[in-house]
Protein backbone atom coordinates (compact mmCIF):
# COMPACT_ATOMS: atom_id res chain seq x y z
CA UNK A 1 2.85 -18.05 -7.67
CA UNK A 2 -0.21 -16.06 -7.29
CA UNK A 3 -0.65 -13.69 -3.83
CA UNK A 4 -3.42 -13.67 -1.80
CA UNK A 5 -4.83 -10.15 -1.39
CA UNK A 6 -4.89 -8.96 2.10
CA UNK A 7 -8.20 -7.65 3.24
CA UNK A 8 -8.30 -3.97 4.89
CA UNK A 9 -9.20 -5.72 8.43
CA UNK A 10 -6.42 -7.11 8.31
CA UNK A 11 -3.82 -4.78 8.02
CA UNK A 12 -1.65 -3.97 10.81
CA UNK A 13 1.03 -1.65 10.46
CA UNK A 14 4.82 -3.95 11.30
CA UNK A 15 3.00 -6.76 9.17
CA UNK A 16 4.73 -7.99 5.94
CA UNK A 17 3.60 -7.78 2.54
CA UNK A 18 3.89 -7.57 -1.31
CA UNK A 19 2.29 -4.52 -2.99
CA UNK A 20 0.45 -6.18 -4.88
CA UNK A 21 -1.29 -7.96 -1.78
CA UNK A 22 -2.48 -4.68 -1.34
CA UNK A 23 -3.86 -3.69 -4.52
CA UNK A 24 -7.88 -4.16 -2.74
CA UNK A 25 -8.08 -1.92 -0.45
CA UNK A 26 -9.13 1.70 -0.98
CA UNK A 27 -8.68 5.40 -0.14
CA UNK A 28 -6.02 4.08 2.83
CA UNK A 29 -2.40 5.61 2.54
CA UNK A 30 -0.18 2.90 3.24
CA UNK A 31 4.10 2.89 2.65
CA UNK A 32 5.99 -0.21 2.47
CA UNK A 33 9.44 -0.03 3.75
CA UNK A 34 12.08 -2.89 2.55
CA UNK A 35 15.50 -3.92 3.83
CA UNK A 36 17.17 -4.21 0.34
CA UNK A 37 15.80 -2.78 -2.87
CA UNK A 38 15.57 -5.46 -4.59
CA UNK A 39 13.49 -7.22 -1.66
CA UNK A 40 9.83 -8.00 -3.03
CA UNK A 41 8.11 -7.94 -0.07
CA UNK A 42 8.34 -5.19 3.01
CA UNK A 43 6.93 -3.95 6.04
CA UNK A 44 3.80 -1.96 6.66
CA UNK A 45 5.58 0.85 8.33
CA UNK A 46 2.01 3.24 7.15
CA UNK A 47 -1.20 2.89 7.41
CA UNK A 48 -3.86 6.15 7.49
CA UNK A 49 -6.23 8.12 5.95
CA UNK A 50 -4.15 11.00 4.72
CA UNK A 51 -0.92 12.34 4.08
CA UNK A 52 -0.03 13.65 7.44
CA UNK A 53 3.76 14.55 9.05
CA UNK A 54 4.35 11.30 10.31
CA UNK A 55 3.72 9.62 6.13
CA UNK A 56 5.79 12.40 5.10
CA UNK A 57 8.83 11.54 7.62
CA UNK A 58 9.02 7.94 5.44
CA UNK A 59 10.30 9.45 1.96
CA UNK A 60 13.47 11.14 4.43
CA UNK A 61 14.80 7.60 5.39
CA UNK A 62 17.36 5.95 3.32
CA UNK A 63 15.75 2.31 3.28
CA UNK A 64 13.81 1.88 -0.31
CA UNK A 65 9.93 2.14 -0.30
CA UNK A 66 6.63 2.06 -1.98
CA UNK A 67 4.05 4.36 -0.99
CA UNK A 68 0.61 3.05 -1.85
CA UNK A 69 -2.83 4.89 -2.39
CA UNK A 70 -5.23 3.16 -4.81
CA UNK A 71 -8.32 5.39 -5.46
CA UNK A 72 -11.79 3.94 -5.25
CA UNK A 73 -13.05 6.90 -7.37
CA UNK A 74 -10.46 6.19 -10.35
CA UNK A 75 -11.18 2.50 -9.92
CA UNK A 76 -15.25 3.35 -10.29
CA UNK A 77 -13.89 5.67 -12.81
CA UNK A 78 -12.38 2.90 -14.85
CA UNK A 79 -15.13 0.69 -14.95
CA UNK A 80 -17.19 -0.28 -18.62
CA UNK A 81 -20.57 -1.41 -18.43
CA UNK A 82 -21.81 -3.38 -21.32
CA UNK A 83 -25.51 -2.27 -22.13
């Protein structure tokens, strides 16, 4: 089953969401939190521009999660251009 990917105006930390739903939108620090670890999909618990007190405060829980930052640099980075 394939996931729709959830566009960055959409996003609203407390919403609930794969990872990989994710995967589009850039330079945004987000941290999924999940009830069980082997849960695929979580809740948006994170959602800013940096790494402030408030991000780092997630990875001193217990509950499993999956901090997320894909790089819009490294992404232009990775691109091949045929000439």
């Amino acid at each position: 089953m394939s996931l729709t990917l959830i566009p960055s105006d959409k996003v609203k930390v407390g919403m609930r969401a794969e990872a990989s739903q994710l995967k589009g939108i850039y330079d945004k620090y987000m941290i999924l939190l999940y009830e069980n670890p082997d849960d695929t999909e979580g809740t948006l618990v994170f959602y800013g521009d940096s790494q402030d007190e408030e991000y780092a405060k997630w990875f001193e829980q217990d509950k499993p999660i999956t901090p997320i930052y894909n790089s819009k640099n490294e992404m232009e980075d990775m691109m091949v251009y045929d000439e």
